[in-house]
PDB file of N, CA and C in Angstrom:
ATOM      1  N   UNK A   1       0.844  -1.184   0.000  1.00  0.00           N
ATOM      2  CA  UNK A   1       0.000   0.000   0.000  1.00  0.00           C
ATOM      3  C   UNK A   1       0.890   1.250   0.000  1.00  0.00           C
ATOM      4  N   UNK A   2       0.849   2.309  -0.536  1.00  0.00           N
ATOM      5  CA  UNK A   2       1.482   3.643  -1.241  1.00  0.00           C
ATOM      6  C   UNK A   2       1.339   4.164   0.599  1.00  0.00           C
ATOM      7  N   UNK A   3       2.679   4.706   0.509  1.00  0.00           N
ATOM      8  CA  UNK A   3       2.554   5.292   2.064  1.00  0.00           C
ATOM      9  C   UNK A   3       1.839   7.067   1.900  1.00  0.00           C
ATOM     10  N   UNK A   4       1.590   7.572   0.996  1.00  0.00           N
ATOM     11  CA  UNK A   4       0.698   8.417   0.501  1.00  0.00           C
ATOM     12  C   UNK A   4       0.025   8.438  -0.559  1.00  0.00           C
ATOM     13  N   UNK A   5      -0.965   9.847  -0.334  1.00  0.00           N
ATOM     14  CA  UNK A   5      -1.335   9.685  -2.040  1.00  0.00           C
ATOM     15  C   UNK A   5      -1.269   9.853  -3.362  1.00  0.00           C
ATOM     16  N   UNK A   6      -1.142   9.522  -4.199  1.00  0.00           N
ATOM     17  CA  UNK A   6      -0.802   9.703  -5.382  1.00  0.00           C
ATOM     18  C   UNK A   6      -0.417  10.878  -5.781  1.00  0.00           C
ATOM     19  N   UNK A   7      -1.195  11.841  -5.537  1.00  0.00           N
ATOM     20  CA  UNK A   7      -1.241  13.433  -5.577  1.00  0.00           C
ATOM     21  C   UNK A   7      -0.311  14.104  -4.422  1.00  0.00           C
ATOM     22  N   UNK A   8      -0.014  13.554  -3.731  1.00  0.00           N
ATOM     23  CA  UNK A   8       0.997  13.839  -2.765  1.00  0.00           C
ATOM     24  C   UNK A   8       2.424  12.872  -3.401  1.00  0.00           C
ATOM     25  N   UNK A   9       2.723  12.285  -3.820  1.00  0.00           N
ATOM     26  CA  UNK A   9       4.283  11.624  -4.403  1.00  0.00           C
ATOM     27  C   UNK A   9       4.330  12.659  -5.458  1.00  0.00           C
ATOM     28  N   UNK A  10       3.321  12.521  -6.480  1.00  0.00           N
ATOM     29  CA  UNK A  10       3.710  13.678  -7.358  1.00  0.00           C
ATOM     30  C   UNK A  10       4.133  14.902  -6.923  1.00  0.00           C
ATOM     31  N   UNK A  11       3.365  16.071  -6.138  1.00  0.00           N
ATOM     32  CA  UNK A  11       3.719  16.758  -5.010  1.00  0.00           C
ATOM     33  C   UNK A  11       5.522  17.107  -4.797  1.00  0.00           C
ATOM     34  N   UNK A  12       5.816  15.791  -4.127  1.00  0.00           N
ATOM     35  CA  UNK A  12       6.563  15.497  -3.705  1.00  0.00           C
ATOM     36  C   UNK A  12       7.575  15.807  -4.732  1.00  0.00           C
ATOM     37  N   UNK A  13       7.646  14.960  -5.390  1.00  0.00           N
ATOM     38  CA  UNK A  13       8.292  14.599  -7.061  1.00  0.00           C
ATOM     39  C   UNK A  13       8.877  16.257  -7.060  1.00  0.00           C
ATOM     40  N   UNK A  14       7.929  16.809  -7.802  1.00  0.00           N
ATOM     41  CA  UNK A  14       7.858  18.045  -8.369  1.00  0.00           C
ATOM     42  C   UNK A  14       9.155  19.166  -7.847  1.00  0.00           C
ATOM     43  N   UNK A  15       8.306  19.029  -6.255  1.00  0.00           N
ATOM     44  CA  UNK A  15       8.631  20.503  -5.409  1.00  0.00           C
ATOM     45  C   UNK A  15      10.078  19.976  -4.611  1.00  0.00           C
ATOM     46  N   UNK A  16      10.817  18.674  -5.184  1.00  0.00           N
ATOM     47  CA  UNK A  16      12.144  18.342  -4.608  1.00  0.00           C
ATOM     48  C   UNK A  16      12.836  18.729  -5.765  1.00  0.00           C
ATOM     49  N   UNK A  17      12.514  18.682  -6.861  1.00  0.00           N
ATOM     50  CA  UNK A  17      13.336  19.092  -7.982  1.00  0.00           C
ATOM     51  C   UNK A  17      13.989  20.230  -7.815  1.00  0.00           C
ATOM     52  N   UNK A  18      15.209  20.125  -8.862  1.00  0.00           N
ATOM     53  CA  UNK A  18      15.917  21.658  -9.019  1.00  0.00           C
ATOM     54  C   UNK A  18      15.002  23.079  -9.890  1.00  0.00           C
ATOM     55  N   UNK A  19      13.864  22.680 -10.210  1.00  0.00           N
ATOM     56  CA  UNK A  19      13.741  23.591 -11.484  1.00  0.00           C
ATOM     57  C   UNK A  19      12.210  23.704 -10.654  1.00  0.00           C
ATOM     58  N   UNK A  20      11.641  22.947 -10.227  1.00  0.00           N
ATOM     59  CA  UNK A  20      10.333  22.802  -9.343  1.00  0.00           C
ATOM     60  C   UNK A  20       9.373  22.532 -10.545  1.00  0.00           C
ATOM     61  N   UNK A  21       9.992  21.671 -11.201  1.00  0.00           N
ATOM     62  CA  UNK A  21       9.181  20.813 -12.849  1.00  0.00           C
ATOM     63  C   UNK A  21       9.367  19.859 -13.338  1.00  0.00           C
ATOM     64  N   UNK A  22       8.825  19.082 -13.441  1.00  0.00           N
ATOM     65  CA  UNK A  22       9.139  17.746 -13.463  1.00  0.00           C
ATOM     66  C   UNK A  22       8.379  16.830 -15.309  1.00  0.00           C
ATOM     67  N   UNK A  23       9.290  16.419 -16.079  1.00  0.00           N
ATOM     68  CA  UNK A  23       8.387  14.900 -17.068  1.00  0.00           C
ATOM     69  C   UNK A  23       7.752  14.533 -16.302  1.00  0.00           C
ATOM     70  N   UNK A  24       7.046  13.917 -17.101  1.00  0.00           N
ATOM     71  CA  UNK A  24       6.138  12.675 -16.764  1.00  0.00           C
ATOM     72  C   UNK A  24       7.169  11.591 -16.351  1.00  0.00           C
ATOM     73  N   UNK A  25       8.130  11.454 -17.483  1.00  0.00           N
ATOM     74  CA  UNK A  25       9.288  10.293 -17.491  1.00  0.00           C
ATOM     75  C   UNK A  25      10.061  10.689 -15.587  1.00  0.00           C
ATOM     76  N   UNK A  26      10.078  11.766 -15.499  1.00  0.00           N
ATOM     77  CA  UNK A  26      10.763  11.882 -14.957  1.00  0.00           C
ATOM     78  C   UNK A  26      10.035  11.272 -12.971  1.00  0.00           C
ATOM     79  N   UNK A  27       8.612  12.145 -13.249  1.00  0.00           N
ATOM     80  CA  UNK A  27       7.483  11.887 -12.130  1.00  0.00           C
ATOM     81  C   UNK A  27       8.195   9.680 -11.791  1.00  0.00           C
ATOM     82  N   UNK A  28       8.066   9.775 -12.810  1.00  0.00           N
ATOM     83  CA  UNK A  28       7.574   7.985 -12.777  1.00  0.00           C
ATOM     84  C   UNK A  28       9.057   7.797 -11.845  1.00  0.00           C
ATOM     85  N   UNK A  29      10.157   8.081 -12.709  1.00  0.00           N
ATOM     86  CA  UNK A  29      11.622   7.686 -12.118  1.00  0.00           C
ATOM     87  C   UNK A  29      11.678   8.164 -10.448  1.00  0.00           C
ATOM     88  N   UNK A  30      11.399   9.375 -10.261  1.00  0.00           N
ATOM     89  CA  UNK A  30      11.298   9.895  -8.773  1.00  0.00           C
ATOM     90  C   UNK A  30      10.860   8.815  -7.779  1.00  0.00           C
ATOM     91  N   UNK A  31       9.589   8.334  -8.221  1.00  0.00           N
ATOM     92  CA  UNK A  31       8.361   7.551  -7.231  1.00  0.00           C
ATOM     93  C   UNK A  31       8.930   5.851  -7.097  1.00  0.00           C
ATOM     94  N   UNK A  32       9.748   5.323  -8.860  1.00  0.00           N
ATOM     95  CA  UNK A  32       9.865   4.268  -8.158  1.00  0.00           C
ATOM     96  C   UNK A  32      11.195   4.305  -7.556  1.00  0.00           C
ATOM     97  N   UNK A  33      12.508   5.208  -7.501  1.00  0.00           N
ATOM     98  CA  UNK A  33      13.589   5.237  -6.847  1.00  0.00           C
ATOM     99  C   UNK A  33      13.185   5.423  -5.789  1.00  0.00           C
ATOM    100  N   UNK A  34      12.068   6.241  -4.845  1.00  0.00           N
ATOM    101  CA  UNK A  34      11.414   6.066  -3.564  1.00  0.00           C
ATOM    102  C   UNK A  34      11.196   5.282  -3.138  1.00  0.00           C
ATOM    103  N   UNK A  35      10.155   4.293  -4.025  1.00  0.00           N
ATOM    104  CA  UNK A  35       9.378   3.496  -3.659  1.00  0.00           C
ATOM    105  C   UNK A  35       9.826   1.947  -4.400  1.00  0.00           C
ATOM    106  N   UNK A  36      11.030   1.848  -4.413  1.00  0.00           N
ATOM    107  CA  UNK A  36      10.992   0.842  -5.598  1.00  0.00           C
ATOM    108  C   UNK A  36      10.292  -0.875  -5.545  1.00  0.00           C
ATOM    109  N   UNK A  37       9.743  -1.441  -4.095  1.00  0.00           N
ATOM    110  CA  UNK A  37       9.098  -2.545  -3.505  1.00  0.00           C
ATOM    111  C   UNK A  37       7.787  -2.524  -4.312  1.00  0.00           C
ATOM    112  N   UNK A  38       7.392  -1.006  -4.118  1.00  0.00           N
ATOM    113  CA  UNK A  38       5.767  -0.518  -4.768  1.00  0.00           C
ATOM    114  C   UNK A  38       5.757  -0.796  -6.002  1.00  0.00           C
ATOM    115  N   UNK A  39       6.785   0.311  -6.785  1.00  0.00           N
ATOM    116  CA  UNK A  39       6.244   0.631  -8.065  1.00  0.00           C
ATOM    117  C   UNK A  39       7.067  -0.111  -8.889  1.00  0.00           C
ATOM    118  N   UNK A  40       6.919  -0.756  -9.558  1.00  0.00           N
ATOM    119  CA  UNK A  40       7.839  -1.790 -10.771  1.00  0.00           C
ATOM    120  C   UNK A  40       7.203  -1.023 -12.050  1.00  0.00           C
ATOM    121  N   UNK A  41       9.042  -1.204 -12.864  1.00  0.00           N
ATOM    122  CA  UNK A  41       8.887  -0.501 -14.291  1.00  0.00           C
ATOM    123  C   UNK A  41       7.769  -1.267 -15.045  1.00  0.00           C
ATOM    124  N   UNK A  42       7.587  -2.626 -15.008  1.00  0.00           N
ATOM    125  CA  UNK A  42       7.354  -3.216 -15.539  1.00  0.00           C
ATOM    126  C   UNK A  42       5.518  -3.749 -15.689  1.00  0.00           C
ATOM    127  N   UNK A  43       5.585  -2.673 -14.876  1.00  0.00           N
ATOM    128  CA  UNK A  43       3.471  -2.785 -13.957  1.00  0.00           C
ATOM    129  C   UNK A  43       3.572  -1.468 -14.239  1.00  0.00           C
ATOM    130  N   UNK A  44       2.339  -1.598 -15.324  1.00  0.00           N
ATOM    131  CA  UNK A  44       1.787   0.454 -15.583  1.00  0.00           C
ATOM    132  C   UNK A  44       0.839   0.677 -14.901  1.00  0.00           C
ATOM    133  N   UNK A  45      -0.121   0.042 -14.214  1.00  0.00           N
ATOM    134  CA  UNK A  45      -1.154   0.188 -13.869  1.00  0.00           C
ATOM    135  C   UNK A  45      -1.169   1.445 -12.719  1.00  0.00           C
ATOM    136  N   UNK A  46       0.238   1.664 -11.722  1.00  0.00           N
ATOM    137  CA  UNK A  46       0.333   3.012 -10.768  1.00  0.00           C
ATOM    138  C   UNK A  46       0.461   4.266 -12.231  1.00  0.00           C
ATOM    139  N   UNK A  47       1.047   3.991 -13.097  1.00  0.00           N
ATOM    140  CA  UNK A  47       1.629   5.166 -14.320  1.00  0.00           C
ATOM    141  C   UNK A  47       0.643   5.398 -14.837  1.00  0.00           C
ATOM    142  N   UNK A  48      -0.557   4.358 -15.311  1.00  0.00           N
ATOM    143  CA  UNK A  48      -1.764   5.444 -15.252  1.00  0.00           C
ATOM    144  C   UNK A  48      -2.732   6.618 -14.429  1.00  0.00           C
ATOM    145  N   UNK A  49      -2.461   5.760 -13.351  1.00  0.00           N
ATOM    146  CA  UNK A  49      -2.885   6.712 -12.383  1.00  0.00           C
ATOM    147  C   UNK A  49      -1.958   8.209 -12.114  1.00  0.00           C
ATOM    148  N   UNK A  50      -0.931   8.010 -12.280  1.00  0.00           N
ATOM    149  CA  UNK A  50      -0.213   9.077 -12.099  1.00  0.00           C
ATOM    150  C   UNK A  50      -0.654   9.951 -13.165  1.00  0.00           C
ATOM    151  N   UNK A  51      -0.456   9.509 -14.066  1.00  0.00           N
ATOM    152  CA  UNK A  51      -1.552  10.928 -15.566  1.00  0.00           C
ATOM    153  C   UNK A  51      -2.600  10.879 -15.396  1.00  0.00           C
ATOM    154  N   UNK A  52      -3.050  10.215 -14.716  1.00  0.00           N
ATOM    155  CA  UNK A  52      -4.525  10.611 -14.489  1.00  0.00           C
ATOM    156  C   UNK A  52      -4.617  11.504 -13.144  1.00  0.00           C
ATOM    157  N   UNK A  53      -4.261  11.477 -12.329  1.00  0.00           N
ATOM    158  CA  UNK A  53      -3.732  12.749 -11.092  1.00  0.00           C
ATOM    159  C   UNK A  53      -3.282  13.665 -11.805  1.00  0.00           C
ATOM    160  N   UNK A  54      -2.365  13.614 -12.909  1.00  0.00           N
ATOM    161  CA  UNK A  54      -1.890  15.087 -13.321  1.00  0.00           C
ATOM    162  C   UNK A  54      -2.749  15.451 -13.898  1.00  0.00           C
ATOM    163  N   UNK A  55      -3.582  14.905 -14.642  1.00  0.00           N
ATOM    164  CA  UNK A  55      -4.632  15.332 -15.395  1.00  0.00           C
ATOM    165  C   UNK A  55      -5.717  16.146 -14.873  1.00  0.00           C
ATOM    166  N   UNK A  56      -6.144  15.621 -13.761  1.00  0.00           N
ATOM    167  CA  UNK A  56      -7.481  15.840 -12.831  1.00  0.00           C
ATOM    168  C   UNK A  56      -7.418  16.843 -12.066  1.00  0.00           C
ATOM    169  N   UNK A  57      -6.095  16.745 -11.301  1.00  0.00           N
ATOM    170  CA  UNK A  57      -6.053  17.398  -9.882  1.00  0.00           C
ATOM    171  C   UNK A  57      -5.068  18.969 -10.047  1.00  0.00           C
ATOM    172  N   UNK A  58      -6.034  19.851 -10.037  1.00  0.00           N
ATOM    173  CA  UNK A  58      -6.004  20.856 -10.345  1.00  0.00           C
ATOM    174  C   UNK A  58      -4.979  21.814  -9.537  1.00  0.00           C
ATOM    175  N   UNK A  59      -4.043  21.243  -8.824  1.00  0.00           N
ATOM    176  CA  UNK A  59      -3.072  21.712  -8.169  1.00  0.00           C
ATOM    177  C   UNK A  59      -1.871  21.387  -8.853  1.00  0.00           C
ATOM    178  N   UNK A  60      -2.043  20.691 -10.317  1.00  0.00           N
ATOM    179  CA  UNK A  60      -0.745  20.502 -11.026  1.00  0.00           C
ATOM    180  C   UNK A  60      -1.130  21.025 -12.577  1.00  0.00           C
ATOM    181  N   UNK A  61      -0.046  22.069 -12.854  1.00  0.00           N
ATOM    182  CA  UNK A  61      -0.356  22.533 -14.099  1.00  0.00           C
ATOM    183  C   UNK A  61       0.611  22.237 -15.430  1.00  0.00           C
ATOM    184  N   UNK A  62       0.959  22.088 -16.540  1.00  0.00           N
ATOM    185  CA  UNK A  62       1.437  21.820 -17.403  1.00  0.00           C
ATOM    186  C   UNK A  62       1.920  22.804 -18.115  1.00  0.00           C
ATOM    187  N   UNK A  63       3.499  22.544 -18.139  1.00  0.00           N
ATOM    188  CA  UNK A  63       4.458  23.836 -18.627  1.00  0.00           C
ATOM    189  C   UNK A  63       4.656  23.415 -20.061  1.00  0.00           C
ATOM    190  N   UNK A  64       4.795  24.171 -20.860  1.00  0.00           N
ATOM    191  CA  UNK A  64       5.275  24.052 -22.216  1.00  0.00           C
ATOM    192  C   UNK A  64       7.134  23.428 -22.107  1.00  0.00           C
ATOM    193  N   UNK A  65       7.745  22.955 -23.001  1.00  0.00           N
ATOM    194  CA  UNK A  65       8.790  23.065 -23.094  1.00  0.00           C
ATOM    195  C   UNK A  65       9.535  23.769 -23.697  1.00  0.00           C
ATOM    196  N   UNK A  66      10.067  24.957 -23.285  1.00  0.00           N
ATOM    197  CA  UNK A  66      11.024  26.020 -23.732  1.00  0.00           C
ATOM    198  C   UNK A  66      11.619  25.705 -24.515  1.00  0.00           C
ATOM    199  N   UNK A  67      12.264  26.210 -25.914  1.00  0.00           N
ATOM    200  CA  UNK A  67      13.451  25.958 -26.694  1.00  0.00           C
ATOM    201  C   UNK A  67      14.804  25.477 -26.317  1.00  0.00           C
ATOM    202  N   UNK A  68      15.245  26.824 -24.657  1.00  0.00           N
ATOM    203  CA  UNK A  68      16.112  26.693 -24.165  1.00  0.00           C
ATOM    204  C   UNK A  68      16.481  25.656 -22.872  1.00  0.00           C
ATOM    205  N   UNK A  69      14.978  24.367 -22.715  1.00  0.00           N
ATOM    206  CA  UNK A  69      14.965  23.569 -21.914  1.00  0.00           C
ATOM    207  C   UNK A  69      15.806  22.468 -21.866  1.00  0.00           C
ATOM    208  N   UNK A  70      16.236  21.756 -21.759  1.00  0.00           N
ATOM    209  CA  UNK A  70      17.433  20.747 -22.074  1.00  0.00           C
ATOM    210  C   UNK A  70      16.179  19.500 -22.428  1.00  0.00           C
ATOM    211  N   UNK A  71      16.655  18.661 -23.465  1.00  0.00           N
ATOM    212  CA  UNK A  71      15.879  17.563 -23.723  1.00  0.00           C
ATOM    213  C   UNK A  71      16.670  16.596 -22.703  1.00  0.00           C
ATOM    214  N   UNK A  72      15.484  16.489 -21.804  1.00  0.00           N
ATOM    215  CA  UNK A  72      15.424  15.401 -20.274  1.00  0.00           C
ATOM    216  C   UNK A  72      15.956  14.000 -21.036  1.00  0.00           C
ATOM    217  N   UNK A  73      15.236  13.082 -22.343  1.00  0.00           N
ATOM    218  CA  UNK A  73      15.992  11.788 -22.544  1.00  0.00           C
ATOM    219  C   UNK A  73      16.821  11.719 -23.291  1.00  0.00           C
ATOM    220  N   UNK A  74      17.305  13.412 -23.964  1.00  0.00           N
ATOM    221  CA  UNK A  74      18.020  12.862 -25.438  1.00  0.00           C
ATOM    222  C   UNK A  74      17.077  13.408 -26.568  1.00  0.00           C
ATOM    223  N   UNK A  75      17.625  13.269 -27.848  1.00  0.00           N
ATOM    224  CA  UNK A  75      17.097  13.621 -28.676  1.00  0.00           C
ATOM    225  C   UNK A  75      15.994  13.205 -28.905  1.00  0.00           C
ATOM    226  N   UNK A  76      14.573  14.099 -29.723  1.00  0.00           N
ATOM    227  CA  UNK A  76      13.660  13.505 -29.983  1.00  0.00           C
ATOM    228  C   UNK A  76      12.787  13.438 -28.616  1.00  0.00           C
ATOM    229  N   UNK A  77      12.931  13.952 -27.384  1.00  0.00           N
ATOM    230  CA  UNK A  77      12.106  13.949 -26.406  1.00  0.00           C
ATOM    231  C   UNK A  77      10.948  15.160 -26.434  1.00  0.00           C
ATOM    232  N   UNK A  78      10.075  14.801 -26.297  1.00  0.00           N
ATOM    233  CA  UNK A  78       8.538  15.539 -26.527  1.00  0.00           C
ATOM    234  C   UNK A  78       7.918  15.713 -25.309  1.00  0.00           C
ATOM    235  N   UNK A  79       7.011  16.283 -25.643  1.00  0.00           N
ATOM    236  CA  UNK A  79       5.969  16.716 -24.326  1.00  0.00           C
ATOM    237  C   UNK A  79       6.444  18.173 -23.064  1.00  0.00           C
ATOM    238  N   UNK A  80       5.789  18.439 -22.023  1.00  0.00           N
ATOM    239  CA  UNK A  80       6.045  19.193 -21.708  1.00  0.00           C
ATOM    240  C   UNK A  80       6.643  18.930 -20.507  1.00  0.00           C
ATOM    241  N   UNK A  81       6.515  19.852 -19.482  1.00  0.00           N
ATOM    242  CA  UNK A  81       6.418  19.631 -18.173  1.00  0.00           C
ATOM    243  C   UNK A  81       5.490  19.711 -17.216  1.00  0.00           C
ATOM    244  N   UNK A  82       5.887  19.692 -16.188  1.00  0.00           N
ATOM    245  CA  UNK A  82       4.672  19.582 -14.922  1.00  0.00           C
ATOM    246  C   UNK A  82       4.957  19.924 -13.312  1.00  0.00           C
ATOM    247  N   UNK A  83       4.356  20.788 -13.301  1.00  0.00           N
ATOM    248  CA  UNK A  83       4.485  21.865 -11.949  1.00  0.00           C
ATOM    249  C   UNK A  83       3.513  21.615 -11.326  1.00  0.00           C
ATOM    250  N   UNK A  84       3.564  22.362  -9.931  1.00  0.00           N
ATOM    251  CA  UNK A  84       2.265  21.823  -8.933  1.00  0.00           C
ATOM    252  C   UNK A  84       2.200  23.784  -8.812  1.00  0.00           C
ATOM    253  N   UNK A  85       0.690  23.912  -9.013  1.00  0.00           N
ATOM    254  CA  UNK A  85       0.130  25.079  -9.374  1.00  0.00           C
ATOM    255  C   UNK A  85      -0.142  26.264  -7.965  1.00  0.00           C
TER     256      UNK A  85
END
């Protein structure tokens, strides 16, 4: 059982960062280096829920990615970021 809630790891995630913004890729890496007993790469079923918290819960908002942002995996990395609002 998640020693919090979903919306609180993300939370978490976010507001420990250097930039206070976080991937998605990145949300996921945070929670299972925390949690790694919990969350396995290999089981999506918490990783939906996690976009679905970012999605919903209106205390997390979605940053564009700047030109001058560093691509987080390498070339060819898409999408934006994600802040807690």
């Amino acid at each position: 059982r998640p020693p919090h809630s979903y919306a609180s790891l993300i939370a978490q995630a976010i507001l420990t960062s250097r930039n206070q913004k976080l991937s998605l890729r990145d949300i996921y890496d945070w929670i299972q280096a925390k949690y790694p007993h919990l969350y396995e790469a290999n089981e999506t079923g918490w990783q939906n829920t996690i976009r679905h918290n970012l999605s919903l819960n209106r205390c997390f908002r979605k940053v564009p990615r700047l030109a001058q942002d560093p691509l987080i995996r390498g070339k060819g990395s898409k999408g934006g970021f994600w802040a807690v609002d």
